[in-house]
PDB file of N, CA and C in Angstrom:
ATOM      1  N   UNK A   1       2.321 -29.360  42.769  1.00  0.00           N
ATOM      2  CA  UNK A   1       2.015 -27.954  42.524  1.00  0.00           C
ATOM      3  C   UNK A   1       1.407 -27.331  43.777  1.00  0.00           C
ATOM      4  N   UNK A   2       0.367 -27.999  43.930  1.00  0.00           N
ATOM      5  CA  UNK A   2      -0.070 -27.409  45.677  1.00  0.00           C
ATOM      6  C   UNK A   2       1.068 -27.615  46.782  1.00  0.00           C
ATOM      7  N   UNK A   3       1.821 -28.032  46.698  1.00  0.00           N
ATOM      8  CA  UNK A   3       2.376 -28.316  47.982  1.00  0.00           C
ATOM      9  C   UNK A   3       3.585 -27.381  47.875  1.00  0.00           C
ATOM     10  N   UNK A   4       3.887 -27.083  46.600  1.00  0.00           N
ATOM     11  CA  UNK A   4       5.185 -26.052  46.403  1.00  0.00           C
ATOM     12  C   UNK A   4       4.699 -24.872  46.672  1.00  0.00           C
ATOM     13  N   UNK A   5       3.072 -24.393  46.518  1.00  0.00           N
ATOM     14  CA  UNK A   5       2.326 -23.482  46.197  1.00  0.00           C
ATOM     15  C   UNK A   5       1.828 -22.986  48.319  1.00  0.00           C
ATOM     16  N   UNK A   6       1.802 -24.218  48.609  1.00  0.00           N
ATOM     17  CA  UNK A   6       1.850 -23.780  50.037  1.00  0.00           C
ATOM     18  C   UNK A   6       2.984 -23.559  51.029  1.00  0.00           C
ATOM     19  N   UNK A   7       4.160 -24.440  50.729  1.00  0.00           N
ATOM     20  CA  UNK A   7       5.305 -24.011  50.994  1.00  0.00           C
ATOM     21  C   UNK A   7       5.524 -22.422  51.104  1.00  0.00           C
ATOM     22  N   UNK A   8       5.337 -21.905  49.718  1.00  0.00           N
ATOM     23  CA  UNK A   8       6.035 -20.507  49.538  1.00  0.00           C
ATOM     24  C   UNK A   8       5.416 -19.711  50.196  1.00  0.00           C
ATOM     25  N   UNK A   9       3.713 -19.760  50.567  1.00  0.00           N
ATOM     26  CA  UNK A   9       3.215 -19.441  51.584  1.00  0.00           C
ATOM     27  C   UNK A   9       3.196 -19.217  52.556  1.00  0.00           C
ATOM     28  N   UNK A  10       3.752 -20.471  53.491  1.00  0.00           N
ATOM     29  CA  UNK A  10       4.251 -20.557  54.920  1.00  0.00           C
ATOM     30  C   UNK A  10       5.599 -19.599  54.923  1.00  0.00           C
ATOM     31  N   UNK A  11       6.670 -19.732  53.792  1.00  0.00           N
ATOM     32  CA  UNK A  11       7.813 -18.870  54.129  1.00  0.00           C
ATOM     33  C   UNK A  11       7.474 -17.550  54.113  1.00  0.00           C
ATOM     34  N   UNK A  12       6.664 -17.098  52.809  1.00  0.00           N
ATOM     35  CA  UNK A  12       5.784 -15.746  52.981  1.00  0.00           C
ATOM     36  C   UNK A  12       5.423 -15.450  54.729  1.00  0.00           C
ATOM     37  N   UNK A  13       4.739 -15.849  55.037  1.00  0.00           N
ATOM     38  CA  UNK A  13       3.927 -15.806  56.322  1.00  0.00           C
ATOM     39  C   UNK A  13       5.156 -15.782  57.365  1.00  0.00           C
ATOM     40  N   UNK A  14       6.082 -16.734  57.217  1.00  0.00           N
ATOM     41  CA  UNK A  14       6.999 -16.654  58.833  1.00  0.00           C
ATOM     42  C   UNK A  14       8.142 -15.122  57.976  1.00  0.00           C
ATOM     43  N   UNK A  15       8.577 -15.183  56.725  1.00  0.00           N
ATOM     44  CA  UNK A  15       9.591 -13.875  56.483  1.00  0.00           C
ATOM     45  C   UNK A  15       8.080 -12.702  57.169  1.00  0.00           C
ATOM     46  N   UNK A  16       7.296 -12.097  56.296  1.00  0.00           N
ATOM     47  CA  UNK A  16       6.461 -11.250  56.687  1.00  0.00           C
ATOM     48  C   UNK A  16       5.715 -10.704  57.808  1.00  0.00           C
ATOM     49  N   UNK A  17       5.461 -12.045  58.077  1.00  0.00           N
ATOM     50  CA  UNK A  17       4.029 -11.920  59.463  1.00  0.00           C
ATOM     51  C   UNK A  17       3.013 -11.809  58.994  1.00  0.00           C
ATOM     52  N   UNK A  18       2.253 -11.871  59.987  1.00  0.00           N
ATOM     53  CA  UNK A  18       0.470 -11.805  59.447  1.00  0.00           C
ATOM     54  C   UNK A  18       0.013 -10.917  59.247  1.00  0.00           C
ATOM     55  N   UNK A  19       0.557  -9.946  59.553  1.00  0.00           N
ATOM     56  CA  UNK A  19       0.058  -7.770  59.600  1.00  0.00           C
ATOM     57  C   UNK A  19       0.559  -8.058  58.347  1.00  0.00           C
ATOM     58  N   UNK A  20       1.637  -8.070  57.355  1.00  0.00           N
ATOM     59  CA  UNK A  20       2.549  -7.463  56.067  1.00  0.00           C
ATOM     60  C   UNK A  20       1.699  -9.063  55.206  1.00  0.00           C
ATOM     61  N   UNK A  21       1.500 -10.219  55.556  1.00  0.00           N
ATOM     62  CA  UNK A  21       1.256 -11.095  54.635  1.00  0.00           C
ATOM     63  C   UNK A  21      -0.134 -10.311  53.958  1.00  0.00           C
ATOM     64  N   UNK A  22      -1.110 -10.179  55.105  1.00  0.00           N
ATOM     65  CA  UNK A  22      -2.809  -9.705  54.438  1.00  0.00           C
ATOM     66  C   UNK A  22      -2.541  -8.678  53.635  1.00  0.00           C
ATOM     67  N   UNK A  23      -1.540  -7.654  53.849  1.00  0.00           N
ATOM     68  CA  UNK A  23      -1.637  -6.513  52.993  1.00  0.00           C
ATOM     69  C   UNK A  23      -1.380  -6.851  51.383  1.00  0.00           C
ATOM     70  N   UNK A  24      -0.062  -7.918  51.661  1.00  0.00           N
ATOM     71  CA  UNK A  24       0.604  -8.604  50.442  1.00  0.00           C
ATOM     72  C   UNK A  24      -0.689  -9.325  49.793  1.00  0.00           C
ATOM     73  N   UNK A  25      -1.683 -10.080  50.279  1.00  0.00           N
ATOM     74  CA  UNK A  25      -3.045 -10.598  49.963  1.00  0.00           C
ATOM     75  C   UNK A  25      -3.824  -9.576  49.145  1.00  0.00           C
ATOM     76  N   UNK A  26      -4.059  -8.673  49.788  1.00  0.00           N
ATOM     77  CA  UNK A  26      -4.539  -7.372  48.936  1.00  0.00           C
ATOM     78  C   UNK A  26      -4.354  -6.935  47.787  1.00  0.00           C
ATOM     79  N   UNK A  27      -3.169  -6.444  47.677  1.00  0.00           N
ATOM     80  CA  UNK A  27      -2.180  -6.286  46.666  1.00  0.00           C
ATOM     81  C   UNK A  27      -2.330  -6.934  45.500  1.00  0.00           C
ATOM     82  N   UNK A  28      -1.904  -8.306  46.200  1.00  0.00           N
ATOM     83  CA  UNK A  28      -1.826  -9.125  45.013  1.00  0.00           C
ATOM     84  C   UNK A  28      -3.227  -9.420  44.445  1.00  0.00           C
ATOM     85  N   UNK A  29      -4.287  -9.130  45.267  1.00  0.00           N
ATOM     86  CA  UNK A  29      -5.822  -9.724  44.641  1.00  0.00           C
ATOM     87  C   UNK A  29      -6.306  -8.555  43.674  1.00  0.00           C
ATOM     88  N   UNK A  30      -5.443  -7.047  43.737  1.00  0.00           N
ATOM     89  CA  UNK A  30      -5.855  -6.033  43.081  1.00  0.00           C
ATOM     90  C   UNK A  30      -4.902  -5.972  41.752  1.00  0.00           C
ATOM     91  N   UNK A  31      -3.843  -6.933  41.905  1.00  0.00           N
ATOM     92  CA  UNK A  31      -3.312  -6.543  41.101  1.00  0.00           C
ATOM     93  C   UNK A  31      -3.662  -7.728  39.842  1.00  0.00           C
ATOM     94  N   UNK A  32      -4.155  -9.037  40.602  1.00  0.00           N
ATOM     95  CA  UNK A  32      -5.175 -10.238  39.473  1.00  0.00           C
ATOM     96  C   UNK A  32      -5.912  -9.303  39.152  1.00  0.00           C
ATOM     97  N   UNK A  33      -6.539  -8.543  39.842  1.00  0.00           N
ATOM     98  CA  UNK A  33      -7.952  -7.714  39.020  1.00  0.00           C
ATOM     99  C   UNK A  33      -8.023  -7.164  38.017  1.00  0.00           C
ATOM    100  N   UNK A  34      -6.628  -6.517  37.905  1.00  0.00           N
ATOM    101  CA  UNK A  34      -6.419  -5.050  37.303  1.00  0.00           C
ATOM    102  C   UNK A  34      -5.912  -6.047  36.028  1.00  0.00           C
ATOM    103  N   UNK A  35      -5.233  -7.335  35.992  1.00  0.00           N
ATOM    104  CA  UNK A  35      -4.298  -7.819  34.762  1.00  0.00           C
ATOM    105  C   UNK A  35      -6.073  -8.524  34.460  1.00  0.00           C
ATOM    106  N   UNK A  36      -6.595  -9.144  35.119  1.00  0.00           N
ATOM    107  CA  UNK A  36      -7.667  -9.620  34.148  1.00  0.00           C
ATOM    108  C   UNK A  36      -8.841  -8.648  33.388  1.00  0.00           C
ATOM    109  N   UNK A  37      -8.998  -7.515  34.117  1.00  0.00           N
ATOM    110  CA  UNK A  37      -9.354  -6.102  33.511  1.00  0.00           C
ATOM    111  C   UNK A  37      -8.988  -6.213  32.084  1.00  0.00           C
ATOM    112  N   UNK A  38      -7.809  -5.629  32.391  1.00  0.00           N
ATOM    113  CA  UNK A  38      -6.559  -5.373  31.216  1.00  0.00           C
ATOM    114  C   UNK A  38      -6.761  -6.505  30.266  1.00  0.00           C
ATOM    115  N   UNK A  39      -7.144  -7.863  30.271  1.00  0.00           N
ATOM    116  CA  UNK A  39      -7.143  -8.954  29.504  1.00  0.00           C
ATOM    117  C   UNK A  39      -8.416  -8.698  28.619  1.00  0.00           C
ATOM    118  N   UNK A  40      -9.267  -8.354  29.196  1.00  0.00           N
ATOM    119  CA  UNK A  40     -11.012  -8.211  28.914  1.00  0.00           C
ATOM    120  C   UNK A  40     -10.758  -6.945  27.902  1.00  0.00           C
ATOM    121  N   UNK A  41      -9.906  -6.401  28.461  1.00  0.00           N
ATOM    122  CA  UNK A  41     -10.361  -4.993  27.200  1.00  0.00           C
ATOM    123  C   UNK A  41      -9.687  -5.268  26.264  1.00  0.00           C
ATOM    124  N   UNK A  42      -8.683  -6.085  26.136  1.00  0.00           N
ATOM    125  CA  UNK A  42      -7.646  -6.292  24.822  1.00  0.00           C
ATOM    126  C   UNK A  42      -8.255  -7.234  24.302  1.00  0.00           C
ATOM    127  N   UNK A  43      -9.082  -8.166  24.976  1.00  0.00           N
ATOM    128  CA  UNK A  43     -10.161  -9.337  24.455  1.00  0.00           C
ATOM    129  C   UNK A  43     -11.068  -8.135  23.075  1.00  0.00           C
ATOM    130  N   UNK A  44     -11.660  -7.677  24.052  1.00  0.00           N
ATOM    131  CA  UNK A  44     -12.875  -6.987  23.911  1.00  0.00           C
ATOM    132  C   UNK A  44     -12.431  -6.075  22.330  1.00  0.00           C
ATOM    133  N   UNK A  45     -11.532  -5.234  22.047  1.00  0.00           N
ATOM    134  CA  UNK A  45     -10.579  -4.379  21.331  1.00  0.00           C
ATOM    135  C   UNK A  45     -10.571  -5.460  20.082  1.00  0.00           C
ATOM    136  N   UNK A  46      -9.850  -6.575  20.032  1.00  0.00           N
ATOM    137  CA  UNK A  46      -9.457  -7.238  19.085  1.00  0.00           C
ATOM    138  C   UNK A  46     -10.627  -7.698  18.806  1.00  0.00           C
ATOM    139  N   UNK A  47     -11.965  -7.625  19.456  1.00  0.00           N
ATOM    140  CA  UNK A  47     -12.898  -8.631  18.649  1.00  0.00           C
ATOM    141  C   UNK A  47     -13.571  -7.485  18.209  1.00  0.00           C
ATOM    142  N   UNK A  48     -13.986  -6.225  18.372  1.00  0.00           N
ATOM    143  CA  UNK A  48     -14.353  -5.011  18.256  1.00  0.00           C
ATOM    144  C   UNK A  48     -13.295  -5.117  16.803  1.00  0.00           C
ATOM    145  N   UNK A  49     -12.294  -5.014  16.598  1.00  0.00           N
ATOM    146  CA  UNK A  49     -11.417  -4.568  15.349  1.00  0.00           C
ATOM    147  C   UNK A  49     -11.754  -5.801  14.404  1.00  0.00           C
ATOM    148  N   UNK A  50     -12.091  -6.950  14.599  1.00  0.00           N
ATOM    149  CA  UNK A  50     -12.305  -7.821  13.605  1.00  0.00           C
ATOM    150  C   UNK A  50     -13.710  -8.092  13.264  1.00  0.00           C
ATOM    151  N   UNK A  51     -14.761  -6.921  14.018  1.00  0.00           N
ATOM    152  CA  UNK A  51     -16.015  -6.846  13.433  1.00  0.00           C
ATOM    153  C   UNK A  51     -15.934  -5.979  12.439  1.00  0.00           C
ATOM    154  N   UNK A  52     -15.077  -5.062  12.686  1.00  0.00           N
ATOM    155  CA  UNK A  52     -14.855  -3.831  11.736  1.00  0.00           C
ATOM    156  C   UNK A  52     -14.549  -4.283  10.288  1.00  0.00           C
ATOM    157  N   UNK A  53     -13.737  -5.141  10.635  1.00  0.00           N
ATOM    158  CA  UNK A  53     -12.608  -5.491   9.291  1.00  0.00           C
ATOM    159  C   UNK A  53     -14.124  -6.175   8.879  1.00  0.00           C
ATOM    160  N   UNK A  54     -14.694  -7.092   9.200  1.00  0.00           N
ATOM    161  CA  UNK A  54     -15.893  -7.873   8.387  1.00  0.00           C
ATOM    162  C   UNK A  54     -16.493  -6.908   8.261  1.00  0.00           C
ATOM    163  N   UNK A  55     -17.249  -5.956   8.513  1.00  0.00           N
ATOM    164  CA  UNK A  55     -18.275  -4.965   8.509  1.00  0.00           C
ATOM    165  C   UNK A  55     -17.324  -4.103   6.923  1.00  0.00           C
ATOM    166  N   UNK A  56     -16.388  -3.732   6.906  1.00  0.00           N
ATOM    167  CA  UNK A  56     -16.014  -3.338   6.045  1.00  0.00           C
ATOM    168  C   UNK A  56     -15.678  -4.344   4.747  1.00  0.00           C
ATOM    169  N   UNK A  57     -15.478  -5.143   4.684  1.00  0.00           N
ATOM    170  CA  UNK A  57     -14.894  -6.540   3.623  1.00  0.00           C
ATOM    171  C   UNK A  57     -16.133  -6.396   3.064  1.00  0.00           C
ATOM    172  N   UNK A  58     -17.548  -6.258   4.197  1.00  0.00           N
ATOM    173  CA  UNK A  58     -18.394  -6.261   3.715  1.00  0.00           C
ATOM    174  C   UNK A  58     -19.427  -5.022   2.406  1.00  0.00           C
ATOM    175  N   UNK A  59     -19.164  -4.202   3.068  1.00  0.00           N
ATOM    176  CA  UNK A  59     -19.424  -2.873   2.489  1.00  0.00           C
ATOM    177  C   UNK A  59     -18.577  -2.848   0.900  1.00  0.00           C
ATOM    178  N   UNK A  60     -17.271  -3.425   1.146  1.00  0.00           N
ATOM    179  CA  UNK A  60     -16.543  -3.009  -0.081  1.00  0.00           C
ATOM    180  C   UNK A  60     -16.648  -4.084  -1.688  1.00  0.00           C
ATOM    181  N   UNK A  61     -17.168  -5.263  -0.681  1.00  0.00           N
ATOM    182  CA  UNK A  61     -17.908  -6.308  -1.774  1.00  0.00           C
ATOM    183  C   UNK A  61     -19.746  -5.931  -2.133  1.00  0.00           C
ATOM    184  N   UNK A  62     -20.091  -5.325  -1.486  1.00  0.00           N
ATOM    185  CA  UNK A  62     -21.925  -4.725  -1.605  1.00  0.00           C
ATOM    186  C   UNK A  62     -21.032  -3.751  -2.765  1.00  0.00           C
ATOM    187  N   UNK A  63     -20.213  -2.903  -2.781  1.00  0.00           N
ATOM    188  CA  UNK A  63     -19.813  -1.824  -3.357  1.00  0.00           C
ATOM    189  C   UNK A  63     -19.526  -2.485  -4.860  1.00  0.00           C
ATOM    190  N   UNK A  64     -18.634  -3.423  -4.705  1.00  0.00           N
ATOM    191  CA  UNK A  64     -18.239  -3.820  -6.261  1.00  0.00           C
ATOM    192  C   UNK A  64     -19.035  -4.619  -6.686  1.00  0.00           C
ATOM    193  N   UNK A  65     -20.284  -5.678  -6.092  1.00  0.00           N
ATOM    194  CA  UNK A  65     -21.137  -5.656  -6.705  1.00  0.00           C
ATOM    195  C   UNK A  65     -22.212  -4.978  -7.241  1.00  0.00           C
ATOM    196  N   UNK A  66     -22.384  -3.685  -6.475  1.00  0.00           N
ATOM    197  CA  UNK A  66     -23.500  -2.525  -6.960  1.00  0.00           C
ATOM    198  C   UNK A  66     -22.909  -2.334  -8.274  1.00  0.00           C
ATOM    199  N   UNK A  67     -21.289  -1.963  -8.170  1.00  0.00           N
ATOM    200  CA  UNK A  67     -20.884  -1.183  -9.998  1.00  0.00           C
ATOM    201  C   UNK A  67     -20.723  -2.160 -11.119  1.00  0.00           C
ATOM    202  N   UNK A  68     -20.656  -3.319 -10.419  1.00  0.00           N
ATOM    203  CA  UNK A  68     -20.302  -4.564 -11.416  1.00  0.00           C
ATOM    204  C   UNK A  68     -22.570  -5.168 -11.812  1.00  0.00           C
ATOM    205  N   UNK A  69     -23.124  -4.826 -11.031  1.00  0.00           N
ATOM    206  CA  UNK A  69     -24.518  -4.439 -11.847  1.00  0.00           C
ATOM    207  C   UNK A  69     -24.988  -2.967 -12.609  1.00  0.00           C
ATOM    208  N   UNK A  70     -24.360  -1.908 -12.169  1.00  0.00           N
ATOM    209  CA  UNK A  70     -24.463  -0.812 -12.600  1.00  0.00           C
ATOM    210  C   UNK A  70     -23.798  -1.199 -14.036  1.00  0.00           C
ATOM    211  N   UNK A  71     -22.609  -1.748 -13.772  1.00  0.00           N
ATOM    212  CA  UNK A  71     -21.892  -2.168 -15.644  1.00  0.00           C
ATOM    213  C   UNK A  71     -22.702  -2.831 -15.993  1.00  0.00           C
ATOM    214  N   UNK A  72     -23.086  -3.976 -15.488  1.00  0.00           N
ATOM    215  CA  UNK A  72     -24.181  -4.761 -16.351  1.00  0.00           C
ATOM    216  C   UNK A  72     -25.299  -4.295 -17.130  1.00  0.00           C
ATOM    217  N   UNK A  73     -26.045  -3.181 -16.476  1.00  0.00           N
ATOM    218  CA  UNK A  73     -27.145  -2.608 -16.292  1.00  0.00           C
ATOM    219  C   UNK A  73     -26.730  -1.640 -17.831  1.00  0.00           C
ATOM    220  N   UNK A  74     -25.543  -0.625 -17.675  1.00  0.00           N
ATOM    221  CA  UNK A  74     -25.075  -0.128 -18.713  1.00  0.00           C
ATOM    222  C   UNK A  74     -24.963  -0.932 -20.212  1.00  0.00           C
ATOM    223  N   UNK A  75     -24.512  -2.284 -19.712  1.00  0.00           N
ATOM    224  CA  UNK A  75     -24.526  -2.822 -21.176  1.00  0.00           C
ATOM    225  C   UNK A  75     -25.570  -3.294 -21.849  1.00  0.00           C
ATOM    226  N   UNK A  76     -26.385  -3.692 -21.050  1.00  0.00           N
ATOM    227  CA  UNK A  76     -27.977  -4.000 -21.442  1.00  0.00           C
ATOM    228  C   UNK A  76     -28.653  -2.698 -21.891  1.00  0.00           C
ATOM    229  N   UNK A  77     -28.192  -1.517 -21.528  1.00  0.00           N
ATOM    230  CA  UNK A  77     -29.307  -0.435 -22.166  1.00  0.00           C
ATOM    231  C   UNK A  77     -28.222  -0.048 -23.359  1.00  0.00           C
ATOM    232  N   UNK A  78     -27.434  -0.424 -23.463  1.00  0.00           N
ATOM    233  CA  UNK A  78     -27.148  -0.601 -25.170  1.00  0.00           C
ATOM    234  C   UNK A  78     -26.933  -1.199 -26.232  1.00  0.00           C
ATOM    235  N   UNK A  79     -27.649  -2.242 -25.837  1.00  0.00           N
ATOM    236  CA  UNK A  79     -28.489  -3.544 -26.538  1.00  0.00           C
ATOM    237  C   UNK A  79     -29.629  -2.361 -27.311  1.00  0.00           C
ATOM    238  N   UNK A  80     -29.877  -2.297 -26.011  1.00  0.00           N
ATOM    239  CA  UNK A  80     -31.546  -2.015 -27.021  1.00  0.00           C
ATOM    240  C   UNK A  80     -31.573  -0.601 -28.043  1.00  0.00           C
ATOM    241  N   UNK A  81     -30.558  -0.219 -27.762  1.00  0.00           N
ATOM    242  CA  UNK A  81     -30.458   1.223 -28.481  1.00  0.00           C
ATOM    243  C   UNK A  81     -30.255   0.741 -29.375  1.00  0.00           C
ATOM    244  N   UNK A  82     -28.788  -0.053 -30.041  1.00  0.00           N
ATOM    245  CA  UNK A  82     -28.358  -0.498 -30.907  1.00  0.00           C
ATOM    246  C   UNK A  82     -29.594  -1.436 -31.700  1.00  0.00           C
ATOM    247  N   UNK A  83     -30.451  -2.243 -31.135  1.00  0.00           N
ATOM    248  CA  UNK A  83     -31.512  -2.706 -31.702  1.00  0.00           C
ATOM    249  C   UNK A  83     -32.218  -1.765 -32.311  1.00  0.00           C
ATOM    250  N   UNK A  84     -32.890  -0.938 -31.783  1.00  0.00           N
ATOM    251  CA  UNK A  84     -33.941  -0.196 -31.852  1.00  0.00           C
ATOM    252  C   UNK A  84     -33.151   0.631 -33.131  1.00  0.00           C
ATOM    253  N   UNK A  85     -31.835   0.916 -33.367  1.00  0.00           N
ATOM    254  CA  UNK A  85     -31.367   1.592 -34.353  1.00  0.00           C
ATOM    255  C   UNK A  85     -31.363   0.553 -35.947  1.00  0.00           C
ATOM    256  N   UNK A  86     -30.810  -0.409 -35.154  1.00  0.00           N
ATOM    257  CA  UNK A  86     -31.307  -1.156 -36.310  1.00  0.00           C
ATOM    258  C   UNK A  86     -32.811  -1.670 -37.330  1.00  0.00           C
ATOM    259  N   UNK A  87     -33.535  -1.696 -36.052  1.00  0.00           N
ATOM    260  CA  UNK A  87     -34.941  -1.739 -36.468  1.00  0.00           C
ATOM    261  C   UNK A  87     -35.073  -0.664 -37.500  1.00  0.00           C
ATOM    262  N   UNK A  88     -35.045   1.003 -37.227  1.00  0.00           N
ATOM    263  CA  UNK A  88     -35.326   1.876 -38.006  1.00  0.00           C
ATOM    264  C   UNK A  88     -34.606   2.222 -38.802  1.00  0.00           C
ATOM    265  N   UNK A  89     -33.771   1.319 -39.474  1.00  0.00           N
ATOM    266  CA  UNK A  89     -32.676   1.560 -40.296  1.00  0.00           C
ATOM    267  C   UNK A  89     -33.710   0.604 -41.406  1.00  0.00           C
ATOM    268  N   UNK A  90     -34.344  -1.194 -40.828  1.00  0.00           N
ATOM    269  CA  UNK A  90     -34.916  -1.883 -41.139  1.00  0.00           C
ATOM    270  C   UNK A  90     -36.289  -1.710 -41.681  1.00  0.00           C
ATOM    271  N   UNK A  91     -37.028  -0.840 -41.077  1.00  0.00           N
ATOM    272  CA  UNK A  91     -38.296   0.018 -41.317  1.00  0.00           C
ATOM    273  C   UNK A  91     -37.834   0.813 -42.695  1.00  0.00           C
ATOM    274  N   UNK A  92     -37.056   1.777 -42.203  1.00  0.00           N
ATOM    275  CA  UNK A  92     -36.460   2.632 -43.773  1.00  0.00           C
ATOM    276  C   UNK A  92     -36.370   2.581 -44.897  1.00  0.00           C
ATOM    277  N   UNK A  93     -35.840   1.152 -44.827  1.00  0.00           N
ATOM    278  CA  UNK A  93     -35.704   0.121 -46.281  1.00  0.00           C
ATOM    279  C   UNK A  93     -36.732  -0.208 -47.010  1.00  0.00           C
ATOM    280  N   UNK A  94     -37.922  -0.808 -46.005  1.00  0.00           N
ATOM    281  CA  UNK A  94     -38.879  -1.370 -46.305  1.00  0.00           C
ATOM    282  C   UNK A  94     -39.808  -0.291 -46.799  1.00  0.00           C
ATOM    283  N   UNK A  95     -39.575   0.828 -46.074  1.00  0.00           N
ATOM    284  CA  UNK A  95     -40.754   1.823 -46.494  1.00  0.00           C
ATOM    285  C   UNK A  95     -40.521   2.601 -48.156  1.00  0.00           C
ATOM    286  N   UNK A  96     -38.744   2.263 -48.508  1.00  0.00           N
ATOM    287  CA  UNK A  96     -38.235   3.004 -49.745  1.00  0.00           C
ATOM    288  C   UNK A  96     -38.509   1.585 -50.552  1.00  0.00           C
ATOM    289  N   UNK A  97     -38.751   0.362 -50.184  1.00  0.00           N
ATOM    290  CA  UNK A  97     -38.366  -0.878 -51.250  1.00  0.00           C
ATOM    291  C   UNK A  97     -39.837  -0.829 -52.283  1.00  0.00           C
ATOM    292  N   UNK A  98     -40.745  -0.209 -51.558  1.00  0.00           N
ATOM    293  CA  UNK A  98     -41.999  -0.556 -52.758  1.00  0.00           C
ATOM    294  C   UNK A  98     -41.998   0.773 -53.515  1.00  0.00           C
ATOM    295  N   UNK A  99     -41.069   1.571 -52.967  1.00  0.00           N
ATOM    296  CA  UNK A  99     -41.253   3.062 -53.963  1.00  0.00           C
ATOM    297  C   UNK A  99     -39.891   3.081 -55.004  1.00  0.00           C
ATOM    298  N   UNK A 100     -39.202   2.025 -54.939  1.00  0.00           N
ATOM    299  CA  UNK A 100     -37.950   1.691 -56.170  1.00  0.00           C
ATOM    300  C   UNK A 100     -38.983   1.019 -57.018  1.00  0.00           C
ATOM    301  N   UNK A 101     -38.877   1.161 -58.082  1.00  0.00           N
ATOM    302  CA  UNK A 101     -39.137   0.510 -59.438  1.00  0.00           C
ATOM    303  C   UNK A 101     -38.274  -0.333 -60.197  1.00  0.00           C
ATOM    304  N   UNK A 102     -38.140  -1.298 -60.994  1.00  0.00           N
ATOM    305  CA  UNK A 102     -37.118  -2.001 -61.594  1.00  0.00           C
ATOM    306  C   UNK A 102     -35.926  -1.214 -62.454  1.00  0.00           C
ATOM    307  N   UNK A 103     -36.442  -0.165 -62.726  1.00  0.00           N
ATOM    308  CA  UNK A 103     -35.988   1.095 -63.942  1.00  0.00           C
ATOM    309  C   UNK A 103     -34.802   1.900 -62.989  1.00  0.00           C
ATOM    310  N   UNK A 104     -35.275   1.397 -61.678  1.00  0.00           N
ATOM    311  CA  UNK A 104     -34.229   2.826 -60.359  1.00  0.00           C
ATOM    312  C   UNK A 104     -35.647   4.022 -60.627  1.00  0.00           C
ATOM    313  N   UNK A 105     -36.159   4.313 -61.064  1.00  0.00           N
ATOM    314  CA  UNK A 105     -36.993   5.105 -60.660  1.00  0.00           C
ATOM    315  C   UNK A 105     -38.147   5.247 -59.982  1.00  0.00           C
ATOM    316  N   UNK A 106     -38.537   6.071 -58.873  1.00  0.00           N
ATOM    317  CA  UNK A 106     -39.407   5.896 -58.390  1.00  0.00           C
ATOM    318  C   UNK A 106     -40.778   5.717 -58.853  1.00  0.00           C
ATOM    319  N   UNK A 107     -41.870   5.044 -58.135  1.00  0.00           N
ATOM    320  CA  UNK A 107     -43.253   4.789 -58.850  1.00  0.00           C
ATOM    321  C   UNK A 107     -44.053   5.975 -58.078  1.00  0.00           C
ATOM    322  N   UNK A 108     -43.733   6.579 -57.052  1.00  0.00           N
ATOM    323  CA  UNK A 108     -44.638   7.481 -56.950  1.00  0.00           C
ATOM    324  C   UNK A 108     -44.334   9.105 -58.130  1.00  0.00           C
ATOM    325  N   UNK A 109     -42.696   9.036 -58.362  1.00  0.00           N
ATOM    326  CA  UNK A 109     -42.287   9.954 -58.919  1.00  0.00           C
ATOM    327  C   UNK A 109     -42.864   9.825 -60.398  1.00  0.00           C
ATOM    328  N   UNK A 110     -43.071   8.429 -60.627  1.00  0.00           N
ATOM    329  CA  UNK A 110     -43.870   8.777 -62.158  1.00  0.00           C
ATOM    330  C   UNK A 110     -45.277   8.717 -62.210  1.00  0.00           C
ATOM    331  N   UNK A 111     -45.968   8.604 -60.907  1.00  0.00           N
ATOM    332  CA  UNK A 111     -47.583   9.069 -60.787  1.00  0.00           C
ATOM    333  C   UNK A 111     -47.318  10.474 -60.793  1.00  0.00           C
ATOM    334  N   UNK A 112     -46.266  11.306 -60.102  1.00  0.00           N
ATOM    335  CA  UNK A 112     -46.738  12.760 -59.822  1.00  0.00           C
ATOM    336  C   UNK A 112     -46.577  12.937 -61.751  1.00  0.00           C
ATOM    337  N   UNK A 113     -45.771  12.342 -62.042  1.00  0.00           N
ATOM    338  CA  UNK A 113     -45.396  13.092 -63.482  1.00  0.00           C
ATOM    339  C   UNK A 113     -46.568  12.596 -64.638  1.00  0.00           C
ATOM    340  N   UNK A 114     -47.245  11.574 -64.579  1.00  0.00           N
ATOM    341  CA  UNK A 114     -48.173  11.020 -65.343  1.00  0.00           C
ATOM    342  C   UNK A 114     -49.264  12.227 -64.946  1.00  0.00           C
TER     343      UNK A 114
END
């Protein structure tokens, strides 16, 4: 590899000369620059776009877990409603069961009438 690599060199150098080879040196060292430039920003771009994509994957799973507790959250506060309805449905009973009499008639209704 080096020796093919200096070869093409020397023919460079005797076709060109030494005035046209340095310029060709130039050239070519601006033009490594400019492609490894060019490499760095397409580096740089693609890792920039795949923070995004995580930064977002991320946001959109925070998101469906916020509504998937917001549902949760919803079904638990109608637990207790539904309890609490039942309770005073439970209270109701209890408060009419000592004012039934065996007869179906009420016992306070036959104090007012006594």
């Amino acid at each position: 590899m080096e020796l093919q690599l200096l070869l093409v060199l020397l023919i460079a150098f005797i076709v060109l000369g030494p005035e046209r080879m340095m310029d060709l040196a130039v050239k070519l060292g601006e033009a490594v620059r400019k492609i490894r430039q060019t490499w760095e920003e397409i580096k740089f771009q693609a890792y920039m776009e795949e923070m995004n994509r995580k930064i977002l994957e991320e946001e959109e799973k925070a998101l469906e877990d916020k509504t998937e507790d917001e549902t949760e959250d919803e079904d638990m506060e109608e637990l207790p409603q539904d309890t609490s309805e039942e309770i005073k449905k439970d209270e109701s009973e209890q408060a009419r069961a000592p004012d039934d009499a065996s007869d179906g008639t009420s016992e306070g209704a036959q104090n007012k009438a006594n």
